[in-house]
Structures are given as C-alpha cells and as structure tokens.
Protein backbone atom coordinates (compact mmCIF):
# COMPACT_ATOMS: atom_id res chain seq x y z
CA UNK A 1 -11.28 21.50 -1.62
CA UNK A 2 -8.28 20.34 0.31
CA UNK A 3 -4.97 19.20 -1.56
CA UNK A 4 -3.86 15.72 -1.16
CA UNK A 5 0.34 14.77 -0.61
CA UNK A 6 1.03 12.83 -4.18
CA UNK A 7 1.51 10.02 -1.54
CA UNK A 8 -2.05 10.19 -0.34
CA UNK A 9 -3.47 11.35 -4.11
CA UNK A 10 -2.28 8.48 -5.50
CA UNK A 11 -4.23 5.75 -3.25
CA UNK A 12 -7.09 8.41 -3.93
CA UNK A 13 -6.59 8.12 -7.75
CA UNK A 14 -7.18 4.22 -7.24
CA UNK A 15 -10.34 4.43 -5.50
CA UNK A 16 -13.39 2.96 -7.59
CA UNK A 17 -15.91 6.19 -7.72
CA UNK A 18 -18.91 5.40 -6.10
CA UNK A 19 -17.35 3.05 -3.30
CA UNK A 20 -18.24 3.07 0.18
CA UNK A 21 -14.40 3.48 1.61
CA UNK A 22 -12.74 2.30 4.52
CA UNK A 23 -9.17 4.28 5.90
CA UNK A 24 -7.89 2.39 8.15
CA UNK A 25 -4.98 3.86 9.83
CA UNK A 26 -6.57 7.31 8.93
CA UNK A 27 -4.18 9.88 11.04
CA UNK A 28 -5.74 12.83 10.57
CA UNK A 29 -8.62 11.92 8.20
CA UNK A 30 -7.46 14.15 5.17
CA UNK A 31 -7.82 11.47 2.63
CA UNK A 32 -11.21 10.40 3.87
CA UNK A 33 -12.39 13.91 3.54
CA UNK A 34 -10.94 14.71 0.25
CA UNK A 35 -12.77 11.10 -1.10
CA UNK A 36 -15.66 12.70 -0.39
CA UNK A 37 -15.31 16.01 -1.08
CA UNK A 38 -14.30 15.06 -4.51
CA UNK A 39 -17.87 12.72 -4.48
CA UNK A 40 -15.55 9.53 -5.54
CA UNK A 41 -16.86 8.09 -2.15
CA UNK A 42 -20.55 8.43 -0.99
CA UNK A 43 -19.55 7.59 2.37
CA UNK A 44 -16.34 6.18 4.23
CA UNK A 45 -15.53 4.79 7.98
CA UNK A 46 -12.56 6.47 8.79
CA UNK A 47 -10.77 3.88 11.23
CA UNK A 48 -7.33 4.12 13.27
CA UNK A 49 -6.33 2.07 16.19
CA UNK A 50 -5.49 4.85 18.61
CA UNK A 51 -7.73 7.38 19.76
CA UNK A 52 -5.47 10.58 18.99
CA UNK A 53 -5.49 10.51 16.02
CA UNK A 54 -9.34 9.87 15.54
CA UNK A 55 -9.76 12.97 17.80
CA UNK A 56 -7.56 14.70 14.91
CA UNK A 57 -9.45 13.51 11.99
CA UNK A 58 -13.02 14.47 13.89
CA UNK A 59 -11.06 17.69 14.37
CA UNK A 60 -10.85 18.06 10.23
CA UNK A 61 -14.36 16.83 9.83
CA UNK A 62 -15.57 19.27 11.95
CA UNK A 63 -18.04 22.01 10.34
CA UNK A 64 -17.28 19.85 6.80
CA UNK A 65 -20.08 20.00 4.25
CA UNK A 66 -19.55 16.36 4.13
CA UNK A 67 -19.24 15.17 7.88
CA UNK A 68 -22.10 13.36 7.73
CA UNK A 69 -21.03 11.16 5.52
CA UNK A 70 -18.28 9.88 7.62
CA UNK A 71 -18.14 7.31 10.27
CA UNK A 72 -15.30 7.20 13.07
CA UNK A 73 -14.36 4.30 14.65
CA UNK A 74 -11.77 2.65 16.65
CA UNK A 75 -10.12 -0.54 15.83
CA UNK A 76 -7.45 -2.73 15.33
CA UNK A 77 -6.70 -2.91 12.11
CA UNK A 78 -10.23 -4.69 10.38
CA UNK A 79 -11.58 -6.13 13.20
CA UNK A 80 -14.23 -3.75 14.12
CA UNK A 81 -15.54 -2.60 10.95
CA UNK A 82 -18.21 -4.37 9.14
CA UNK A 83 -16.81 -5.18 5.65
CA UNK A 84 -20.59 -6.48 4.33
CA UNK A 85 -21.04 -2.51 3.96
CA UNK A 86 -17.54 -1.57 2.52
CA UNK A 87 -16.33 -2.15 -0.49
CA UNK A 88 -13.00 -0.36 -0.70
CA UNK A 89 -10.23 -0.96 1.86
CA UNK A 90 -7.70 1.34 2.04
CA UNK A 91 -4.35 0.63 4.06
CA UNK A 92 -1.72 3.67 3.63
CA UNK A 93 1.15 5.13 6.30
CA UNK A 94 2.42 0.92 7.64
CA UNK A 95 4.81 -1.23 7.09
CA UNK A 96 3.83 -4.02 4.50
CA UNK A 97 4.48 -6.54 7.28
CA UNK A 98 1.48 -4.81 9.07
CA UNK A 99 -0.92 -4.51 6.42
CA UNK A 100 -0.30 -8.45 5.77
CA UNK A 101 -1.33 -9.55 9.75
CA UNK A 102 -3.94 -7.06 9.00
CA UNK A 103 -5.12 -9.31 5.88
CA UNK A 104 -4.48 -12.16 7.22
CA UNK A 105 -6.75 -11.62 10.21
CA UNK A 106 -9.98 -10.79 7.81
CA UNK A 107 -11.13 -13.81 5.80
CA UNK A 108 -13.68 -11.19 4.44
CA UNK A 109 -10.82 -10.06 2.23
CA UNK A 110 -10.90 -12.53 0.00
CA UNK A 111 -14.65 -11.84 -1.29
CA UNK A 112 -13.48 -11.24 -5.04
CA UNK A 113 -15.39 -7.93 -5.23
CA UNK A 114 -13.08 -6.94 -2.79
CA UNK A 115 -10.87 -3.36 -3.34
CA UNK A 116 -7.62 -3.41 -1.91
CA UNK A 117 -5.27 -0.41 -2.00
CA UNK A 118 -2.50 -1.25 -0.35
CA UNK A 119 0.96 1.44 0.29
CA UNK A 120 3.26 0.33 2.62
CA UNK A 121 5.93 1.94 3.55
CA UNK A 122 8.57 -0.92 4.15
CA UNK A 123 8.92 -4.57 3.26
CA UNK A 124 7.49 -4.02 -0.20
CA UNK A 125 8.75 -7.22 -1.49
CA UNK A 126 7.52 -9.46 1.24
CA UNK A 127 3.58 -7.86 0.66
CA UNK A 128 4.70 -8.41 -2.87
CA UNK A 129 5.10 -12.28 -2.02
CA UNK A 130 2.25 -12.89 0.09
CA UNK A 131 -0.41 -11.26 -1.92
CA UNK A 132 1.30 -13.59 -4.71
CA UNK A 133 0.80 -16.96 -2.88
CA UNK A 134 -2.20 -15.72 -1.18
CA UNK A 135 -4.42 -15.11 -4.79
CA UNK A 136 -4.57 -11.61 -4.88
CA UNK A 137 -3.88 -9.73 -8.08
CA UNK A 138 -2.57 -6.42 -8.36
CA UNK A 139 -4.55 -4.43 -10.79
CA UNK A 140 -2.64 -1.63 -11.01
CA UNK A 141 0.20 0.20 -9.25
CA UNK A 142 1.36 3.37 -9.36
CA UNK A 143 4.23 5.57 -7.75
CA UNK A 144 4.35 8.73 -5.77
CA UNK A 145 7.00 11.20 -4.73
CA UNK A 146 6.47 13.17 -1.38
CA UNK A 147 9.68 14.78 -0.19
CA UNK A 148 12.63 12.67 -1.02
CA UNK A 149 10.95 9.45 -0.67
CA UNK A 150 9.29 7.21 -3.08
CA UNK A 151 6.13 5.49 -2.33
CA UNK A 152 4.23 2.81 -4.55
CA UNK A 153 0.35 2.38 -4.38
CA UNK A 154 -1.24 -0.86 -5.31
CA UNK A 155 -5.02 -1.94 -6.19
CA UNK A 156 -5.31 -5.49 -5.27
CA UNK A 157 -8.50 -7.66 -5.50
CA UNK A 158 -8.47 -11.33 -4.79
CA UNK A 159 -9.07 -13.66 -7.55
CA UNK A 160 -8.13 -17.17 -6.20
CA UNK A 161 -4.70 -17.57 -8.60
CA UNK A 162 -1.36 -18.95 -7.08
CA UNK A 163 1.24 -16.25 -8.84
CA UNK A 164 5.08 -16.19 -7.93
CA UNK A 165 7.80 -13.53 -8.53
CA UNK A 166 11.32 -13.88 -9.16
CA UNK A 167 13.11 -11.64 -6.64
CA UNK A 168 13.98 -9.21 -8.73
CA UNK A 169 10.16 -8.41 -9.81
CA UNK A 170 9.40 -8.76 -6.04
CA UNK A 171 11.21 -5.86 -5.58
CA UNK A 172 10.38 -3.87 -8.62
CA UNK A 173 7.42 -5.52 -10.80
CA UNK A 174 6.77 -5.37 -14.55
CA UNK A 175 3.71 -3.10 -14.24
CA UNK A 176 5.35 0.16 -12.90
CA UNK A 177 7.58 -0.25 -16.42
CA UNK A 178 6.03 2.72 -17.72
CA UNK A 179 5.32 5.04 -14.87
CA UNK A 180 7.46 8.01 -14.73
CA UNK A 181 8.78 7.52 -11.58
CA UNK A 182 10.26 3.97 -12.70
CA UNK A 183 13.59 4.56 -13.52
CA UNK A 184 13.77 6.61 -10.10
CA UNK A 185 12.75 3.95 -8.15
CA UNK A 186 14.59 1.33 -10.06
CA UNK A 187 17.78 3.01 -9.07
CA UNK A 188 16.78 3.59 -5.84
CA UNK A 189 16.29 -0.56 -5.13
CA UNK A 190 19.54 -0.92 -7.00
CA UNK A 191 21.30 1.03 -4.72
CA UNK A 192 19.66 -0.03 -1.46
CA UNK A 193 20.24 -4.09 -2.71
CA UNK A 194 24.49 -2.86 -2.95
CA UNK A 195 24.13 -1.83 0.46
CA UNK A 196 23.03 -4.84 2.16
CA UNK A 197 24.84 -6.83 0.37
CA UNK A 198 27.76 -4.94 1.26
CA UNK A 199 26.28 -4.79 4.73
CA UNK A 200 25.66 -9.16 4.83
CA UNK A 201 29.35 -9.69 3.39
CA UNK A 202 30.80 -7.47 5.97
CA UNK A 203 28.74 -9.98 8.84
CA UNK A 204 30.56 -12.46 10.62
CA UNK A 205 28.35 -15.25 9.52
CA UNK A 206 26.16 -14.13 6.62
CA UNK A 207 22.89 -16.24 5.91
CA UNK A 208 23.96 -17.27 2.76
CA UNK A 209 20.35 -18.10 1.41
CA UNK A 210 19.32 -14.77 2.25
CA UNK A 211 22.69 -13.12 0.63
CA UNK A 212 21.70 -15.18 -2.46
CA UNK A 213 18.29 -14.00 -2.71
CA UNK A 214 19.57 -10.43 -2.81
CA UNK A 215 22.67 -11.12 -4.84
CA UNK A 216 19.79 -12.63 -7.49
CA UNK A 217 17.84 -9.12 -7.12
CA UNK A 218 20.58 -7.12 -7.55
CA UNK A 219 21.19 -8.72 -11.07
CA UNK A 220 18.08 -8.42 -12.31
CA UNK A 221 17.73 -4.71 -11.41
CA UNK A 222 20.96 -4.06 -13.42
CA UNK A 223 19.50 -6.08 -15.92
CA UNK A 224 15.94 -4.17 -16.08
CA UNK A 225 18.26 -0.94 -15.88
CA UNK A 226 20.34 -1.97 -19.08
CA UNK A 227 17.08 -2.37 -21.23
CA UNK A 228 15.16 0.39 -19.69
C-alpha cells in the first residue's frame, strides 16, 4: 500500500467511499492509486492537462493490482471527462484562481449530488468568495502539514444558497475552529495580512479599498486569536 503526503491524505480522507473519482491535475497518479488501493474508489479517471505527467502516473499504474480500474486521459481541466459517470471531483496541486475557471467552465458542477474537493494552493480567500456567491457549501474542511507549508482541503457540494463571508472568515473560516492545525494557520494569515499591509502602505499610491479589506482581516484574525 503506498503512503500518501498529509497534503494528498487529507483530500483522500474526504472522498465519499464507493465514488467513482476524478483527479484532475493528477501529476504522478499517487492519489488515484492509493483511492483505490484502499477500495474507497471502485474506479477513477485520472486526468492532467499535459502529457508528462500522464506518462508518469501510467508509469505508477503500471503492473498495479488495480490498473484496471483506472482511466487516463488528457484534458483541460473538465472539459474532456464525462461527469454523468463521476461523482467525485477532485482538484489538488493549483492555484484557487485555477480551480474557479475550471468550475466555472462545467455547468455540470452544479448537479447537487455533486463532490467537490477542492485544495488550492493560493488565493484561498477568493475560492472562498466565489464558491460563496456561486451556492456551493463547504461541508467540511480540514488542514494538512507537508514540509513547512500549510494546506487546507475542502468538500464542497452545490446546494443553490447565496452565502457571504466577512473578510476575515474568507481568509480563515469558522469550521477549521477545532482542527489542530488552526491556531498554526491562524498565525500564519496573521502574519502574511502584516506583511502586505506593510507592503501596500509602503506603495506610492495604495488602493485604498483593497488596503481596507485587509486592514478589516487583519482585525479579525487578532480578534479570533484573542478568544482562541
């Protein structure tokens, strides 16, 4: 059985057993394998939008007890897999502005039976705002730790309801209040918020809606970080 990063376990650990799985942006096709190795998946498409790394992840498949239970195909981001036989989509390893034009450009998405696990690896808060205004829920959400980064994993399924988030929860929401890696993460928002602010004050001519926005952040971190 291979061994998962705790980045890439914890989108496994979100998966609904029994799903047929999509990876999109697999890389090397590790998480693919282990969802079926670990029989949570009965089958998955394991999907990237360059052809190295598919080679790579037909590489791992290859002589796999389960490599006939995987599917390989090329495309850009959703557009060539038929989501009428998927019912898990799994985008890991992108920014969050990626995995939105990725959403955005599937209206089969927004079937309500629908799994979404979503990790992005920058502009958190904006994916935080559009799957907000766009009626998707997050279900859960979880953190990771691989190296010296932290990574957050969401399940999202769309359910038609308008929600909006102060900035602050943008950034860091309610539900991760009682995962371990909270406080960690909390400090580490704090501290990048300081930063740019620092950073936007320093500017010739600072946006001053944009400075505000963060300036608003920043004070509700401390505040979460007082009564945590």
């Amino acid at each position: 059985m291979r061994k998962l990063s705790d980045r890439l376990q914890s989108c496994a650990d979100l998966v609904r057993r029994g799903a047929v799985a999509a990876d999109v942006g697999t890389d090397h096709g590790y998480l693919a394998l282990y969802l079926l190795e670990t029989e949570i998946c009965p089958f998955v498409y394991a999907s990237d939008l360059r052809e190295g790394p598919l080679s790579a992840a037909r590489r791992s498949a290859a002589g796999s007890a389960v490599s006939d239970r995987i599917a390989f195909v090329r495309s850009d981001g959703l557009n060539n897999l038929d989501l009428g036989q998927i019912d898990t989509v799994i985008l890991a390893g992108m920014g969050g502005d990626t995995i939105r034009a990725i959403l955005e450009a599937e209206p089969a998405v927004l079937d309500g039976s629908k799994q979404l696990i979503l990790q992005p690896q920058s502009k958190t808060a904006e994916l935080r705002r559009y799957l907000g205004a766009g009626g998707f829920r997050v279900r859960r959400e979880t953190l990771s730790r691989d190296g010296k980064f932290l990574y957050t994993a969401m399940d999202v399924q769309y359910d038609g309801t308008i929600r909006s988030f102060t900035p602050g929860r943008e950034l860091v929401p309610e539900i991760l209040a009682h995962d371990p890696l909270y406080e960690a993460y909390l400090n580490r928002e704090r501290d990048r918020l300081r930063r740019t602010i620092a950073g936007l004050k320093q500017a010739a001519c600072p946006d001053e809606s944009t400075l505000a926005w963060f300036e608003s952040a920043l004070r509700e971190l401390e505040a979460m970080e007082v009564s945590s």
